[in-house]
PDB file of N, CA and C in Angstrom:
ATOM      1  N   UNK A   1      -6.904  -7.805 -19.872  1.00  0.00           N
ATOM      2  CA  UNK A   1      -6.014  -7.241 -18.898  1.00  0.00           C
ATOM      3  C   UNK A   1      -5.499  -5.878 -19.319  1.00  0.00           C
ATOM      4  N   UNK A   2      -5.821  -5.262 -20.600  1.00  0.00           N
ATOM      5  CA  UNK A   2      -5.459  -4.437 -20.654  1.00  0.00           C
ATOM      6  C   UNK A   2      -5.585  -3.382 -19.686  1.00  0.00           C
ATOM      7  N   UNK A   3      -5.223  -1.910 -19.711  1.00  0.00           N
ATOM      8  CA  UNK A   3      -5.014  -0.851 -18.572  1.00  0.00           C
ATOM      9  C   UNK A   3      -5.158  -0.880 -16.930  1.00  0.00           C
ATOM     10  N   UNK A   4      -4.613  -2.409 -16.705  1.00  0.00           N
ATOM     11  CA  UNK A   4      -4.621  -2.733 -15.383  1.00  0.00           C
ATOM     12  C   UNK A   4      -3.665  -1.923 -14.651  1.00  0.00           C
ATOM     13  N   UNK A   5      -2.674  -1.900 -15.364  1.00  0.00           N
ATOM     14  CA  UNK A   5      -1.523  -1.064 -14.652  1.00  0.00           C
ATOM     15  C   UNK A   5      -1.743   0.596 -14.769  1.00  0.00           C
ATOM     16  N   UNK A   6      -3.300   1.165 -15.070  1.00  0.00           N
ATOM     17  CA  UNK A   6      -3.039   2.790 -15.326  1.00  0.00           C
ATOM     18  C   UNK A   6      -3.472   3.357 -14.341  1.00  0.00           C
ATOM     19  N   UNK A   7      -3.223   4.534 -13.558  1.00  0.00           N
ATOM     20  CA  UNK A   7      -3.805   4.976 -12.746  1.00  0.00           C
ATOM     21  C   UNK A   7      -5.374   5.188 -12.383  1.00  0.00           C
ATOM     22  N   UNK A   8      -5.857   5.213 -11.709  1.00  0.00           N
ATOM     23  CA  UNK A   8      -7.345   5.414 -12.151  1.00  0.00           C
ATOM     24  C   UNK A   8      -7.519   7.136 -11.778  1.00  0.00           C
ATOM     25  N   UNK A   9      -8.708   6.987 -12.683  1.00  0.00           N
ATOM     26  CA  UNK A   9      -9.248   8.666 -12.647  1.00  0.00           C
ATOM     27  C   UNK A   9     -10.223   9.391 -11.742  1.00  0.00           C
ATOM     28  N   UNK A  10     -10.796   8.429 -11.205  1.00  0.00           N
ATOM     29  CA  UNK A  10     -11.573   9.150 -10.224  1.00  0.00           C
ATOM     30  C   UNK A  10     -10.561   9.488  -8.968  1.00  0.00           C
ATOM     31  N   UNK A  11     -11.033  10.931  -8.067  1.00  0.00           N
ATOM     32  CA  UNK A  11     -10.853  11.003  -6.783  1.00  0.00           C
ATOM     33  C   UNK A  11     -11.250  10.739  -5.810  1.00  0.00           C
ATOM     34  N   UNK A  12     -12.270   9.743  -5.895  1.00  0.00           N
ATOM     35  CA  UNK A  12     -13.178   9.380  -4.558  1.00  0.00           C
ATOM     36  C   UNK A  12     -12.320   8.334  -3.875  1.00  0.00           C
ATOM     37  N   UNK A  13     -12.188   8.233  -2.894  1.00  0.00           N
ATOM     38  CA  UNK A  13     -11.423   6.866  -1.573  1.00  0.00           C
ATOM     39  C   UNK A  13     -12.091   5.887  -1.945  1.00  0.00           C
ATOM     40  N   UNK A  14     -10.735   4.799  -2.308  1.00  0.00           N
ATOM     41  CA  UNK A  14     -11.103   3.203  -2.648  1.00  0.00           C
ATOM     42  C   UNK A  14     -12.365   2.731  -1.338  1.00  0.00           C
ATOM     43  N   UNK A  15     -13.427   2.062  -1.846  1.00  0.00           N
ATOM     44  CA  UNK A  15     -13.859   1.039  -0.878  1.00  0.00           C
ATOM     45  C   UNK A  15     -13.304   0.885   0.276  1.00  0.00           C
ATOM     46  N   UNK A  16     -13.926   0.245   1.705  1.00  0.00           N
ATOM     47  CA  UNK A  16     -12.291  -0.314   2.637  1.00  0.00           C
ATOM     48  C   UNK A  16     -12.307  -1.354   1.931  1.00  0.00           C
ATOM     49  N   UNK A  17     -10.421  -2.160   1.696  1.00  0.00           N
ATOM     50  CA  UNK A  17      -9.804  -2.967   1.685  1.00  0.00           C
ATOM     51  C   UNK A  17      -9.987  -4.151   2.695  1.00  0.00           C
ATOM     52  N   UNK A  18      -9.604  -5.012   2.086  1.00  0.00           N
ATOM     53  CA  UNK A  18      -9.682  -6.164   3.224  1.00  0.00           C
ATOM     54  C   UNK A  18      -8.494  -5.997   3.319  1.00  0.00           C
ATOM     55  N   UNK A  19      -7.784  -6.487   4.678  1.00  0.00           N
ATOM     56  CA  UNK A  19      -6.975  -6.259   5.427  1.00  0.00           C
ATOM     57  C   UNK A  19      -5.893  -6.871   4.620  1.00  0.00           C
ATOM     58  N   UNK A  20      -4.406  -6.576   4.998  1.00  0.00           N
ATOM     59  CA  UNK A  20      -3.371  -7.114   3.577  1.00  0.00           C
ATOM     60  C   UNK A  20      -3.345  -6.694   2.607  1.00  0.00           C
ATOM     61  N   UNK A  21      -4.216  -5.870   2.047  1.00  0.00           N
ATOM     62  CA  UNK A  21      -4.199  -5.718   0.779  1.00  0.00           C
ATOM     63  C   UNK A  21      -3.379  -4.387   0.496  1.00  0.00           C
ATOM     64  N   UNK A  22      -2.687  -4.560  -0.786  1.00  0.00           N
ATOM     65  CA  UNK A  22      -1.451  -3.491  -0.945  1.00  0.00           C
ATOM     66  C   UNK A  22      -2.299  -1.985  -1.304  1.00  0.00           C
ATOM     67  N   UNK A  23      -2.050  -0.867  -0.636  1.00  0.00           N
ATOM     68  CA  UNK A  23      -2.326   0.220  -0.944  1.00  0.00           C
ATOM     69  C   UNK A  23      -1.506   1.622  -1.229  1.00  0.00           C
ATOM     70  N   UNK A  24      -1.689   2.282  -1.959  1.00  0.00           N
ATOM     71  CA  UNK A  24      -0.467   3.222  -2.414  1.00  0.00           C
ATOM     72  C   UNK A  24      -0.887   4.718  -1.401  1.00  0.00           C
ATOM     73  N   UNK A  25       0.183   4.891  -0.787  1.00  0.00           N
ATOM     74  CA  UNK A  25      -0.190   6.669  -0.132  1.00  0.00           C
ATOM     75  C   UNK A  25       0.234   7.547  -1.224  1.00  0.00           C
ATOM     76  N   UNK A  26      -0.645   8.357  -1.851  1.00  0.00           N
ATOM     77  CA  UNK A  26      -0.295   9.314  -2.612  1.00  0.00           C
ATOM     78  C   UNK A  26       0.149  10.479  -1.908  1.00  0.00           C
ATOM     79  N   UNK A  27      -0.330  10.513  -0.373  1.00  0.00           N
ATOM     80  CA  UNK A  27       0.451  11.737   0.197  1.00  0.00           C
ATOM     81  C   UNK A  27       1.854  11.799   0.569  1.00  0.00           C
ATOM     82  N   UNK A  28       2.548  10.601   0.887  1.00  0.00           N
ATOM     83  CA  UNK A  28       3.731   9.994   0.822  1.00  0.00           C
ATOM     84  C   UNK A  28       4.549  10.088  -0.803  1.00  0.00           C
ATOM     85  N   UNK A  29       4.921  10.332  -1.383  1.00  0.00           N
ATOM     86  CA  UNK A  29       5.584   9.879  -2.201  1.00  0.00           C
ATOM     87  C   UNK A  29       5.067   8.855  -3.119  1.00  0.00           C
ATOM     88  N   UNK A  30       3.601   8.024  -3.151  1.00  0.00           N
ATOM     89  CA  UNK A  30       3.251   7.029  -3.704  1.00  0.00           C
ATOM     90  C   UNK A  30       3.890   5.720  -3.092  1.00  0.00           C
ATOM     91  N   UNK A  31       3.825   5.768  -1.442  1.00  0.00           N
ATOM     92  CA  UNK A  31       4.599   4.710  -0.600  1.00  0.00           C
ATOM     93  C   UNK A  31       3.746   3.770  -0.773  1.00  0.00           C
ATOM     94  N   UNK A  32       4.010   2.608  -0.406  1.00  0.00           N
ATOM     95  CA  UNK A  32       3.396   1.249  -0.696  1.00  0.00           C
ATOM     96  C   UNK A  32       3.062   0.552   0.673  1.00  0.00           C
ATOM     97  N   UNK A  33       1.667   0.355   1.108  1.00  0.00           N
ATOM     98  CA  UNK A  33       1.894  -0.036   2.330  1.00  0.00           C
ATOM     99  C   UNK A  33       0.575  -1.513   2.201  1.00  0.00           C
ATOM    100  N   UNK A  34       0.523  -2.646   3.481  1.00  0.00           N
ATOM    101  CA  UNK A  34      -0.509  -2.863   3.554  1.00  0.00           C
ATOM    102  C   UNK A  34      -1.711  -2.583   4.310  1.00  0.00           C
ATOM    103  N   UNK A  35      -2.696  -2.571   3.772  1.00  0.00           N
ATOM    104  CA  UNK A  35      -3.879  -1.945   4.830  1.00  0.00           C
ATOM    105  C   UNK A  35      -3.737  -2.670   6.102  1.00  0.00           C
ATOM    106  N   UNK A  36      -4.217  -2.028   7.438  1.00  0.00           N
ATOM    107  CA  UNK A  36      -4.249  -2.744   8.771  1.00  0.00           C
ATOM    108  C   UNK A  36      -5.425  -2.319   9.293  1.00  0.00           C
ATOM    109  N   UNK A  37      -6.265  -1.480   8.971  1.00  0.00           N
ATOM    110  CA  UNK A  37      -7.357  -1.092   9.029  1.00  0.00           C
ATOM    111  C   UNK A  37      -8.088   0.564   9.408  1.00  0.00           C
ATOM    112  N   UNK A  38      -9.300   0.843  10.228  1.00  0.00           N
ATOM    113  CA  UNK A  38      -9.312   1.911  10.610  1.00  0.00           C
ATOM    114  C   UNK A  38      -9.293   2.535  11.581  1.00  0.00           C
ATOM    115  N   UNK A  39      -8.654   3.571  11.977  1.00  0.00           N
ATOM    116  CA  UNK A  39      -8.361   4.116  13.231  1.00  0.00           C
ATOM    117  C   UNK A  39      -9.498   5.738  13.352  1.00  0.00           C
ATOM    118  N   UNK A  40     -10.164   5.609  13.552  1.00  0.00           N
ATOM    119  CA  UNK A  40     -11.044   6.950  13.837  1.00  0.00           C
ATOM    120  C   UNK A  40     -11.444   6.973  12.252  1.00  0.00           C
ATOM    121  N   UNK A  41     -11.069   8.497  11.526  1.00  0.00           N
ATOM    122  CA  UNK A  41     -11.411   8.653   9.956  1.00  0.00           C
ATOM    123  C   UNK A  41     -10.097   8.575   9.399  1.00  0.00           C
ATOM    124  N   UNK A  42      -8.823   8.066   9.699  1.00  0.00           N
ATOM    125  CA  UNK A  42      -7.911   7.152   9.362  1.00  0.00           C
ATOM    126  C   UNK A  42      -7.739   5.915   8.697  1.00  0.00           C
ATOM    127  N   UNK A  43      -7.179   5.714   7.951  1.00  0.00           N
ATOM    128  CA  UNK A  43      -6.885   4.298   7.473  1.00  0.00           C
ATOM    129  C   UNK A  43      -5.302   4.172   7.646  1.00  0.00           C
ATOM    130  N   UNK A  44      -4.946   2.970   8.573  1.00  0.00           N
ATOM    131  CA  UNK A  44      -3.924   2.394   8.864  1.00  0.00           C
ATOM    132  C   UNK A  44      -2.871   1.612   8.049  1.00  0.00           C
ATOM    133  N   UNK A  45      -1.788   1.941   7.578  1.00  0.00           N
ATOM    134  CA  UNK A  45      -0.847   1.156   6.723  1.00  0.00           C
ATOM    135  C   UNK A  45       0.058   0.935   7.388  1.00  0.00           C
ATOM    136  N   UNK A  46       0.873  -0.166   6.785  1.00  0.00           N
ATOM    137  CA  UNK A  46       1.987  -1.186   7.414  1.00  0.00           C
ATOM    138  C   UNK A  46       3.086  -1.235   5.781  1.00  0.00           C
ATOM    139  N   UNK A  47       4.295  -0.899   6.174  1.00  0.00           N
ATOM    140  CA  UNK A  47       5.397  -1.123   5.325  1.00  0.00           C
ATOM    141  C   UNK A  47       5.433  -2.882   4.982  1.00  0.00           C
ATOM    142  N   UNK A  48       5.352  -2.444   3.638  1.00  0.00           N
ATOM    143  CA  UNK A  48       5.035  -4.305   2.862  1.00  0.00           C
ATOM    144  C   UNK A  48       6.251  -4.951   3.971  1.00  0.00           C
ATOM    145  N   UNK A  49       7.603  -4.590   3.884  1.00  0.00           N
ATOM    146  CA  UNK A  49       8.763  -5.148   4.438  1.00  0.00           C
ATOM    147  C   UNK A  49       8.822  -4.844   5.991  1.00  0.00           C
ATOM    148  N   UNK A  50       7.654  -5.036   6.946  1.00  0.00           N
ATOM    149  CA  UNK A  50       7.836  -4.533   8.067  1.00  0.00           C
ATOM    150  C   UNK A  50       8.471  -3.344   8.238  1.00  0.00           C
ATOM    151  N   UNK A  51       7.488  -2.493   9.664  1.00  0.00           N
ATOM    152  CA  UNK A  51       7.846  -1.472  10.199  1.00  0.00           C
ATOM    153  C   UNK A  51       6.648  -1.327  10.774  1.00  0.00           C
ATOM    154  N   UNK A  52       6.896   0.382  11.395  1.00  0.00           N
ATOM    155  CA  UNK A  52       5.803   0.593  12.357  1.00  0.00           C
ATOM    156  C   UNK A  52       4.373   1.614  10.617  1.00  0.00           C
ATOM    157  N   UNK A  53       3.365   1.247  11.384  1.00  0.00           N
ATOM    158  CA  UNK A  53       2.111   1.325  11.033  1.00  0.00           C
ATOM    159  C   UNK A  53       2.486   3.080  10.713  1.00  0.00           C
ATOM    160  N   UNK A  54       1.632   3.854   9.498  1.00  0.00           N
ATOM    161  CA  UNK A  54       1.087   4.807   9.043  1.00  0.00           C
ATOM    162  C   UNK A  54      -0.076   5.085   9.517  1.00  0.00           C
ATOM    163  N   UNK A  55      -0.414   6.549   9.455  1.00  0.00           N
ATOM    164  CA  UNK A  55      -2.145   6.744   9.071  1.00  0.00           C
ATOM    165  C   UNK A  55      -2.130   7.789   8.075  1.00  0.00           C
ATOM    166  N   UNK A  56      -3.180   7.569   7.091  1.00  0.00           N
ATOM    167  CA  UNK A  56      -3.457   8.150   6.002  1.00  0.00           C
ATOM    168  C   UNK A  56      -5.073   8.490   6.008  1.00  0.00           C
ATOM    169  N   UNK A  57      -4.932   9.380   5.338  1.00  0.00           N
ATOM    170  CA  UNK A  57      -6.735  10.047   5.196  1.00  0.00           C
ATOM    171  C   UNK A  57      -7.217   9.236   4.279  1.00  0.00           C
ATOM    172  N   UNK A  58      -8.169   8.598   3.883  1.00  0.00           N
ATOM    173  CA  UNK A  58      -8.465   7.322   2.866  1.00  0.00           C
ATOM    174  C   UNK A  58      -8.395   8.112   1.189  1.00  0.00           C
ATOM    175  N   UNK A  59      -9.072   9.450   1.282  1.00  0.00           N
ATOM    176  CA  UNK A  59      -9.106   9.859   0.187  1.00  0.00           C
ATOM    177  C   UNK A  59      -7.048  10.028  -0.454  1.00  0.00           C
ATOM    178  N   UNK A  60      -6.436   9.839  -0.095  1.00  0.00           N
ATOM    179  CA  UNK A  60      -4.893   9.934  -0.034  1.00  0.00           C
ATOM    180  C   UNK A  60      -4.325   8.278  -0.714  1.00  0.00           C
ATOM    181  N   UNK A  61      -5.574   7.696  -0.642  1.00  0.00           N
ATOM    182  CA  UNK A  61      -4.725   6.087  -0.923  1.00  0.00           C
ATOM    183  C   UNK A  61      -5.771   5.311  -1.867  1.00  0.00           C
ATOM    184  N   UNK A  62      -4.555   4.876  -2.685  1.00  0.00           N
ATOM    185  CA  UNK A  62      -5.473   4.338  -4.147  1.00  0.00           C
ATOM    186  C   UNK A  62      -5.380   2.467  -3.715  1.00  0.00           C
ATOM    187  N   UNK A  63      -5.540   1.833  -4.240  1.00  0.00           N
ATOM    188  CA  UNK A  63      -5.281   0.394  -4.752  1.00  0.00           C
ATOM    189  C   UNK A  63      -3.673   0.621  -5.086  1.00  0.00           C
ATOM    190  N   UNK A  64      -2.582  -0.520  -5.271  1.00  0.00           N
ATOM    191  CA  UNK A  64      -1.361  -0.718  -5.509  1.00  0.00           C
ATOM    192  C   UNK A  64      -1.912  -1.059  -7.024  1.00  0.00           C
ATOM    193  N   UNK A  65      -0.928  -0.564  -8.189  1.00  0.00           N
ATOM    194  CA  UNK A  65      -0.712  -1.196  -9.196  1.00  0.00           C
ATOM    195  C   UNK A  65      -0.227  -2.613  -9.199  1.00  0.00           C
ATOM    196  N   UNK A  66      -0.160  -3.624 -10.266  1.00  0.00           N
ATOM    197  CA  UNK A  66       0.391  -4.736 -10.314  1.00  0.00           C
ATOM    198  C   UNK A  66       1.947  -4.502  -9.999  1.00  0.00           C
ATOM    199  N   UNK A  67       2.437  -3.193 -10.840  1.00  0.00           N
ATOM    200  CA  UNK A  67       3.850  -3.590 -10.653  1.00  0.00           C
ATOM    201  C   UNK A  67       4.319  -2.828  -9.341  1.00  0.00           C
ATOM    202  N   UNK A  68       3.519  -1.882  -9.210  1.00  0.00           N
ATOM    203  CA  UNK A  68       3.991  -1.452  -7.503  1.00  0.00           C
ATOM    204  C   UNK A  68       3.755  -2.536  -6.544  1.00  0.00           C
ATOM    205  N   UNK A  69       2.720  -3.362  -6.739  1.00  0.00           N
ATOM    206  CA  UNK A  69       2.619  -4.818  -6.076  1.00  0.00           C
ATOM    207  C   UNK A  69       4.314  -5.590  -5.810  1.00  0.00           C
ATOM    208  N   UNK A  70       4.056  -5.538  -7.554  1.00  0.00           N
ATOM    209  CA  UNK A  70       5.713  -6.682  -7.587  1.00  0.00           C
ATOM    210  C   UNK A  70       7.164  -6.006  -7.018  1.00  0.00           C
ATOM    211  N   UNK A  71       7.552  -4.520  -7.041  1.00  0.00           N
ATOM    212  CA  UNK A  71       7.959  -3.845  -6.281  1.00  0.00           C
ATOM    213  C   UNK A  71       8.270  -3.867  -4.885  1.00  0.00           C
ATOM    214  N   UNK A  72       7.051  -3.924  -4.404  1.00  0.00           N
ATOM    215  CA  UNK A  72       7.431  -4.085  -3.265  1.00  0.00           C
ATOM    216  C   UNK A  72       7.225  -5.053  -2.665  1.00  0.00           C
ATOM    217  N   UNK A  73       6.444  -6.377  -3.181  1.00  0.00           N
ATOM    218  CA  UNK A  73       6.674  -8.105  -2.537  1.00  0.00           C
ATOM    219  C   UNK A  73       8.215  -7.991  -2.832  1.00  0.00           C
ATOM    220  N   UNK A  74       8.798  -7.812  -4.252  1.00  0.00           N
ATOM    221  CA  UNK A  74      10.189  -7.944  -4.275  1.00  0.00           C
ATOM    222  C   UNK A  74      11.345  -7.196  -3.385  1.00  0.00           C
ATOM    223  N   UNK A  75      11.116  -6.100  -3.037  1.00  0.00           N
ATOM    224  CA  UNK A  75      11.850  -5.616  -1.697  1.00  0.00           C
ATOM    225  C   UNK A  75      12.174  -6.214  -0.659  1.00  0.00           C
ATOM    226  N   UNK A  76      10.752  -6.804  -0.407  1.00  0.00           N
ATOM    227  CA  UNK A  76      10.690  -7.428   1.256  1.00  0.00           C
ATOM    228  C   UNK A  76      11.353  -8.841   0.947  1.00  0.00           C
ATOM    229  N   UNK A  77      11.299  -9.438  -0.281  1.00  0.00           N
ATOM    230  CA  UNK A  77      12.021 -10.584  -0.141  1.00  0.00           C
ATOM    231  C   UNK A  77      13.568 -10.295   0.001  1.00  0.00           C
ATOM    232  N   UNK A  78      14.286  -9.602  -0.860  1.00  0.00           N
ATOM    233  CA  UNK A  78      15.518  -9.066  -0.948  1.00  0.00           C
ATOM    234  C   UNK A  78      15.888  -8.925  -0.095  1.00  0.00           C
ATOM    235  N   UNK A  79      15.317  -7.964   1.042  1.00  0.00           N
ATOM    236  CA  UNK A  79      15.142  -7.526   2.364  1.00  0.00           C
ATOM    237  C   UNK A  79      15.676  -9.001   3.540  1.00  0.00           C
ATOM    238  N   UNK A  80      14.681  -9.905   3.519  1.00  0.00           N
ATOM    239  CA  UNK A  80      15.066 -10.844   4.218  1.00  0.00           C
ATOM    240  C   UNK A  80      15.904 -12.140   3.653  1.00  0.00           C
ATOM    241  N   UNK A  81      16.271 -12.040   2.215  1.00  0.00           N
ATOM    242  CA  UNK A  81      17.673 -12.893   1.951  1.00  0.00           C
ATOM    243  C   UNK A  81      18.628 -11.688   2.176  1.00  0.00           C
ATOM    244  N   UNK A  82      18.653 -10.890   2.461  1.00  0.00           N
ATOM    245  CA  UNK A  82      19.931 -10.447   3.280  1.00  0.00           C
ATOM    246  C   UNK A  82      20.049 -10.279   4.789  1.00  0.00           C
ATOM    247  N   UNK A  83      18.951 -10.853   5.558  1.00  0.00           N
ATOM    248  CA  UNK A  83      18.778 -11.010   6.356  1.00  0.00           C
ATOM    249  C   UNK A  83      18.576 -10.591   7.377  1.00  0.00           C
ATOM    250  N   UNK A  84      17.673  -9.308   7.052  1.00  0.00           N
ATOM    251  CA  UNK A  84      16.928  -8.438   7.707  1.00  0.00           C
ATOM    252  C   UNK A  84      16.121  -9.238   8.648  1.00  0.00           C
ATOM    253  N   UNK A  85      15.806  -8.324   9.538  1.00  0.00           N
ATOM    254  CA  UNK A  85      14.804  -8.881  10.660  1.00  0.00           C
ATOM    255  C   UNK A  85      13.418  -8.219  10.358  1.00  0.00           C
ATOM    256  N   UNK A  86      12.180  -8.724   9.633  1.00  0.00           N
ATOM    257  CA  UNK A  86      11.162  -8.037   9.012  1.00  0.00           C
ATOM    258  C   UNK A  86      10.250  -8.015  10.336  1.00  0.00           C
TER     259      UNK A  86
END
C-alpha cells in the first residue's frame, strides 16, 4: 500500500470512471466530486454531499486520494447528522 496516497505524475485524463466513483477537479481548487458521467467532451461531477452537477474537461480530473475519499464521505455524513437535506 505504500504511495497510495501520492499524487500521480502523469498528465494524461484518468480512464472513464464508473459512475460514483470519487474524482478530484484540479481546476476547482482540488474539489471532490462524484463522477455522473459524459456530457459532449465533458465529464460530469456531483458534490459527494449533494448539489447540482459540475462539468470538467477530463484532462482537469484525477482519481480522489484515499484521504480526500475519507474527507469528503466524512463531510456528507456530518452534513446529514446535522440535518441537512442532501
Amino acid at each position: 500500500m505504500y504511495g497510495e496516497n501520492l499524487r500521480p505524475s502523469n498528465q494524461e485524463p484518468p480512464d472513464l470512471p464508473a459512475p460514483g466513483t470519487l474524482m478530484v477537479d484540479t481546476s476547482r481548487a482540488d474539489r471532490v466530486g462524484e463522477f455522473r458521467g459524459v456530457a459532449g467532451p465533458y465529464w460530469s461531477l456531483r458534490p459527494v454531499g449533494g448539489g447540482a452537477e459540475w462539468e470538467v474537461e477530463p484532462r482537469h480530473v484525477r482519481p480522489a486520494l484515499l484521504i480526500e475519499q475519507l474527507r469528503a464521505r466524512t463531510a456528507r455524513l456530518n452534513a446529514r447528522s446535522r440535518g441537512e437535506v442532501l
